[in-house]
PDB file of N, CA and C in Angstrom:
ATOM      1  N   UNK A   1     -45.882 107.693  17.410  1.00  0.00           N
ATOM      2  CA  UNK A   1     -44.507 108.002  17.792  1.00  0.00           C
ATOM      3  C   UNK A   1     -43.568 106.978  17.143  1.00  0.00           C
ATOM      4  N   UNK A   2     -42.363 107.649  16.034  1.00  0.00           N
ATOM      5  CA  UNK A   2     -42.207 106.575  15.221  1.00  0.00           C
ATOM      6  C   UNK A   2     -40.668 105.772  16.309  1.00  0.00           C
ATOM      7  N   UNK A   3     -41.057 106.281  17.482  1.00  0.00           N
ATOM      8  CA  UNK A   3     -39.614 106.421  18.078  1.00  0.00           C
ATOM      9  C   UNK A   3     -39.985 105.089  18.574  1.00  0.00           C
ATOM     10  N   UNK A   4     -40.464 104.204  19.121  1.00  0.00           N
ATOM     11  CA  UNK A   4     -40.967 103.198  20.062  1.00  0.00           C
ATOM     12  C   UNK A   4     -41.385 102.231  19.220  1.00  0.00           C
ATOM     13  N   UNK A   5     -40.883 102.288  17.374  1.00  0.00           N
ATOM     14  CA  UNK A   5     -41.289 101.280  16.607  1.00  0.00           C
ATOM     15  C   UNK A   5     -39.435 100.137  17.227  1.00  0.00           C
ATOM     16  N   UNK A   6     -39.940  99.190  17.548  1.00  0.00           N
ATOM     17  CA  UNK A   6     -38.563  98.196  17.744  1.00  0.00           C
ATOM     18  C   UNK A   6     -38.352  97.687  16.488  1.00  0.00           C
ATOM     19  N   UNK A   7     -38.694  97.840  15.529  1.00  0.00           N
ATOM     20  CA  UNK A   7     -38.216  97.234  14.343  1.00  0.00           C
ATOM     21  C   UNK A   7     -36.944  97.279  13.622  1.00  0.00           C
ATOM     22  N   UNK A   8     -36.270  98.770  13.713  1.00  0.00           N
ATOM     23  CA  UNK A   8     -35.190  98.594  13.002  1.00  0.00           C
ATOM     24  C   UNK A   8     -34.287  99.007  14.080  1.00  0.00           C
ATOM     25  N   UNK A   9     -34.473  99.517  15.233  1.00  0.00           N
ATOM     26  CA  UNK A   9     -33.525  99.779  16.761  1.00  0.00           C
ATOM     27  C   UNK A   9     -32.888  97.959  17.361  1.00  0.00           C
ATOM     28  N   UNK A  10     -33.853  97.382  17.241  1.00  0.00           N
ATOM     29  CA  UNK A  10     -33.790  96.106  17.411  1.00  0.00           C
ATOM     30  C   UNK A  10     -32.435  95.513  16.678  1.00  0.00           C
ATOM     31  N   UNK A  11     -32.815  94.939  15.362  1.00  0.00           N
ATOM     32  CA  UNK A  11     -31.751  94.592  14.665  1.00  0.00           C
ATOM     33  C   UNK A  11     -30.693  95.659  14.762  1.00  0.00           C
ATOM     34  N   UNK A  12     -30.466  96.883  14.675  1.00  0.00           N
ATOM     35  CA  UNK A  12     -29.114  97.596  15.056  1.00  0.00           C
ATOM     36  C   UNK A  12     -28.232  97.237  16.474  1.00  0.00           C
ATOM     37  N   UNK A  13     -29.607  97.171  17.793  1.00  0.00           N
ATOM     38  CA  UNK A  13     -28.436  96.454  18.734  1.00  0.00           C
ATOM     39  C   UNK A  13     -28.286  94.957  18.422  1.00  0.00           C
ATOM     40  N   UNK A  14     -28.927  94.064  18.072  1.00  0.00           N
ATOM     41  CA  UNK A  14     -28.333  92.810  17.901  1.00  0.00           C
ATOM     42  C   UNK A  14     -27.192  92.717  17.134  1.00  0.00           C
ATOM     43  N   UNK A  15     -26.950  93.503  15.697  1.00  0.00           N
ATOM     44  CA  UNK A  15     -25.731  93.564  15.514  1.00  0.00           C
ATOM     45  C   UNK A  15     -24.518  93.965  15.805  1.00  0.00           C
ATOM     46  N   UNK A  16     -24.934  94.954  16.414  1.00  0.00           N
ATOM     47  CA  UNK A  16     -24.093  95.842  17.462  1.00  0.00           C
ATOM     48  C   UNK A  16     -23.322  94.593  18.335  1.00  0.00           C
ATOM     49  N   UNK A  17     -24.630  94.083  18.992  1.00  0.00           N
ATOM     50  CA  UNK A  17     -23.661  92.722  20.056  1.00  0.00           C
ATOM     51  C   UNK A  17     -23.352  92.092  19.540  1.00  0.00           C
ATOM     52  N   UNK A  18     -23.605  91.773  18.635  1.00  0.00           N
ATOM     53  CA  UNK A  18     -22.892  90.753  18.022  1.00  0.00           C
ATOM     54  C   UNK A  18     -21.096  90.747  17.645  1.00  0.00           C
ATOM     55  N   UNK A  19     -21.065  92.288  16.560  1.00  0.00           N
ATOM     56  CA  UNK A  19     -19.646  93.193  16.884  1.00  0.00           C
ATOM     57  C   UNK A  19     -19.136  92.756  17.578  1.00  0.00           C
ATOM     58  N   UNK A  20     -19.772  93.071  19.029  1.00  0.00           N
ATOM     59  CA  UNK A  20     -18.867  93.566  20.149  1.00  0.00           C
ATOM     60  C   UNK A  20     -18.526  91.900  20.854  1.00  0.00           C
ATOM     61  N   UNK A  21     -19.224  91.219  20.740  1.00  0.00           N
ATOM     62  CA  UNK A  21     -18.632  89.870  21.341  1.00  0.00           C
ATOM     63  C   UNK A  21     -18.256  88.672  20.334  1.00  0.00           C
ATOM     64  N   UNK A  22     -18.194  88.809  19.174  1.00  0.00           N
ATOM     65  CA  UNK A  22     -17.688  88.079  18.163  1.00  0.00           C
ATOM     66  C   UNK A  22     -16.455  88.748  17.628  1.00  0.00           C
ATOM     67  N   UNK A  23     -16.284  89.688  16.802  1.00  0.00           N
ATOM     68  CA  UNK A  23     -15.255  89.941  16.238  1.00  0.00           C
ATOM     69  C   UNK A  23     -14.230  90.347  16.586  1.00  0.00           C
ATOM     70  N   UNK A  24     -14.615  91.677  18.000  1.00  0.00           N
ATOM     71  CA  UNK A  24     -13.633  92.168  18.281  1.00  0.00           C
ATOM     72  C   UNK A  24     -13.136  91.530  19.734  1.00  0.00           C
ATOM     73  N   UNK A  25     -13.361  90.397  20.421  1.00  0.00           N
ATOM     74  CA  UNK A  25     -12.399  89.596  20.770  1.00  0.00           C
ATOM     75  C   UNK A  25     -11.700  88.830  20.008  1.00  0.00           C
ATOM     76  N   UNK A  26     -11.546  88.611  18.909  1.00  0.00           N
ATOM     77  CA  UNK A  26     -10.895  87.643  18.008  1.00  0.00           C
ATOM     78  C   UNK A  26      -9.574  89.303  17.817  1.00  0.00           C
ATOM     79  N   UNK A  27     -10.039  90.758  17.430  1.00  0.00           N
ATOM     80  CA  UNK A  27      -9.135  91.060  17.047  1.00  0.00           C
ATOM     81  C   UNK A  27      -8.236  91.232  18.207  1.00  0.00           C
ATOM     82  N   UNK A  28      -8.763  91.533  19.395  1.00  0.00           N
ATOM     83  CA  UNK A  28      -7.403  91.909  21.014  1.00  0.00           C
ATOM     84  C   UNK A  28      -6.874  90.542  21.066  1.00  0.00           C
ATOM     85  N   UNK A  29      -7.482  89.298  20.924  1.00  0.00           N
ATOM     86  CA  UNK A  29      -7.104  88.463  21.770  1.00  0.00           C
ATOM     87  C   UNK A  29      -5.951  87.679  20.573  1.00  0.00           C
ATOM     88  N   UNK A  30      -5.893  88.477  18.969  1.00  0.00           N
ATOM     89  CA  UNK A  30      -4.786  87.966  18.096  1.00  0.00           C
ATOM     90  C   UNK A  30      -3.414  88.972  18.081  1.00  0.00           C
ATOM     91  N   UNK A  31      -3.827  89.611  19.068  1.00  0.00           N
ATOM     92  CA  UNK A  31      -2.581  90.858  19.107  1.00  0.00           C
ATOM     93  C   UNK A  31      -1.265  89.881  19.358  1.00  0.00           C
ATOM     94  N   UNK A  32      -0.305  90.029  19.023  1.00  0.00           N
ATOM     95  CA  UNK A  32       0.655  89.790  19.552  1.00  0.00           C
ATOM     96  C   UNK A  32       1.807  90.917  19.513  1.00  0.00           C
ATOM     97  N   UNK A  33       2.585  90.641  20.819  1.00  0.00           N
ATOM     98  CA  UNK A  33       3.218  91.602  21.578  1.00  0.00           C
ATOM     99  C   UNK A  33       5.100  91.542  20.708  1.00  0.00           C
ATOM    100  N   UNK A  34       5.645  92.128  20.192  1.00  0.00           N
ATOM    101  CA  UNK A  34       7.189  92.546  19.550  1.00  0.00           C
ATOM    102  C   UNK A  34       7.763  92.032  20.302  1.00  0.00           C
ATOM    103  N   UNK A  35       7.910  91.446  21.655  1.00  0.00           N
ATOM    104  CA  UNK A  35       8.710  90.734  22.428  1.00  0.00           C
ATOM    105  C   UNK A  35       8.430  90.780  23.609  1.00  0.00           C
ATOM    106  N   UNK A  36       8.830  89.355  24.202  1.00  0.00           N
ATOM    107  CA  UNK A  36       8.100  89.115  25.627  1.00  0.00           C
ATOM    108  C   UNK A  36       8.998  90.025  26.509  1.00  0.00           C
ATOM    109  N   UNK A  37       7.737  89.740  27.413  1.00  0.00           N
ATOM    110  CA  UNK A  37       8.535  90.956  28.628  1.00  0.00           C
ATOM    111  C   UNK A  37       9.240  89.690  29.704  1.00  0.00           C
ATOM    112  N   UNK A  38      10.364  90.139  30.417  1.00  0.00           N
ATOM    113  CA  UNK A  38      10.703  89.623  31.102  1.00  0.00           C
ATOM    114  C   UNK A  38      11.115  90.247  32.256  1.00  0.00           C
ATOM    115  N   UNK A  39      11.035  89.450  33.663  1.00  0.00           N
ATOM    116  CA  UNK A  39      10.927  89.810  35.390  1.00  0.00           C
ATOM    117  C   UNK A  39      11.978  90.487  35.404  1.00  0.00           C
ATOM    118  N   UNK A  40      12.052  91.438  36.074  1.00  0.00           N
ATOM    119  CA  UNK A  40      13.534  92.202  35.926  1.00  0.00           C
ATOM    120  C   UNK A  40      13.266  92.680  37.574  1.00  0.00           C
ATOM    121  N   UNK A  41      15.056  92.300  38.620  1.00  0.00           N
ATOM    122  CA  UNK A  41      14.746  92.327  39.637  1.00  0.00           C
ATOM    123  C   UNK A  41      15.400  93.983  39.820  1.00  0.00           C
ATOM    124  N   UNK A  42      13.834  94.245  41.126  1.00  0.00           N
ATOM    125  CA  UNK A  42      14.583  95.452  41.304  1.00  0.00           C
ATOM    126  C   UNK A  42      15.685  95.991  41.913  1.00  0.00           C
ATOM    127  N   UNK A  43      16.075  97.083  41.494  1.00  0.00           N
ATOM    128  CA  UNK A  43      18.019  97.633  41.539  1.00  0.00           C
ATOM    129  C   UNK A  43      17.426  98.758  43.312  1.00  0.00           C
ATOM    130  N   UNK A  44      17.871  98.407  44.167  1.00  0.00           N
ATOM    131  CA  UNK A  44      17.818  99.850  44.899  1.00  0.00           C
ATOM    132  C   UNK A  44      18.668 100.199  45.247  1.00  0.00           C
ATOM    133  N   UNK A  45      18.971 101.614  44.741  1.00  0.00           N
ATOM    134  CA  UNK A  45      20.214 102.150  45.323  1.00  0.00           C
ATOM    135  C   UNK A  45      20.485 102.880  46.912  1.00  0.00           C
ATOM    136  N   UNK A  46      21.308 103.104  47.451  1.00  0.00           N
ATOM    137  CA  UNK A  46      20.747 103.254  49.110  1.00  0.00           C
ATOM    138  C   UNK A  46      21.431 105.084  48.526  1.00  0.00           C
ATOM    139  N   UNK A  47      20.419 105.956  48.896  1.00  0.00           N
ATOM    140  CA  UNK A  47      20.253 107.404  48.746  1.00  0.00           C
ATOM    141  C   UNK A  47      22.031 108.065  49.753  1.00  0.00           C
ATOM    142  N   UNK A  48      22.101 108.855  48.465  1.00  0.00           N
ATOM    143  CA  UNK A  48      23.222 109.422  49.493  1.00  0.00           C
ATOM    144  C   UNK A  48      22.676 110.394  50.331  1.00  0.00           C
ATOM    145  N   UNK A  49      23.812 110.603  51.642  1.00  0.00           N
ATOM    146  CA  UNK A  49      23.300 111.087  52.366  1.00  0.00           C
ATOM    147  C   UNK A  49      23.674 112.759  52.182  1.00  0.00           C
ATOM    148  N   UNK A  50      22.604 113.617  52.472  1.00  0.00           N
ATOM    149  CA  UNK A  50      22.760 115.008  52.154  1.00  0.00           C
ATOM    150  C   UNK A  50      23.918 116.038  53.331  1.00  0.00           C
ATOM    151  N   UNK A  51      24.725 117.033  52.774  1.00  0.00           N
ATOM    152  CA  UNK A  51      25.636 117.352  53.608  1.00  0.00           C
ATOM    153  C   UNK A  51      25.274 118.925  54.113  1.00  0.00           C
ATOM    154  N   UNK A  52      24.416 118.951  55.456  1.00  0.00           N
ATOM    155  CA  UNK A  52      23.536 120.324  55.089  1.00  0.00           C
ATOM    156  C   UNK A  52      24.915 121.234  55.749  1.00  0.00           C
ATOM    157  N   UNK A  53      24.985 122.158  55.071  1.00  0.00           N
ATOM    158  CA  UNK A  53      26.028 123.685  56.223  1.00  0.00           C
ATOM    159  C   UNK A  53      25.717 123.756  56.769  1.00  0.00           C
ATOM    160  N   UNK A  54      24.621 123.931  57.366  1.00  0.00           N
ATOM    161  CA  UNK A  54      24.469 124.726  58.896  1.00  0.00           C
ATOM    162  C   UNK A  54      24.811 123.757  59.947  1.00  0.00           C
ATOM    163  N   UNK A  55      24.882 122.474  59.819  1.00  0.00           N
ATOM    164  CA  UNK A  55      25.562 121.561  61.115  1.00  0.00           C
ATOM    165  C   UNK A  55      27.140 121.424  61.170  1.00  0.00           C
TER     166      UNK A  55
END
């Protein structure tokens, strides 16, 4: 069963992890953002009140 040879499955996930925890934290963690965000306080407006006809 050539399926259960670890020889070349092996080295595919080691590089695989490797990918995944070497390079591509270097690429998210070089993102930088077009401009910082800043706290913005919230606005609430108080709801008008509805004028039903039938009262």
């Amino acid at each position: 069963m050539p399926q259960l040879n670890p020889n070349p499955w092996f080295a595919i996930l080691v590089f695989t992890w490797m990918v995944f925890l070497y390079f591509l934290p270097m690429k998210i963690m070089g993102h930088t953002y077009p401009s910082e965000q800043t706290a913005q306080i919230p606005h609430f407006d108080q709801p008008e009140n509805w004028l039903w006809p039938w009262l």
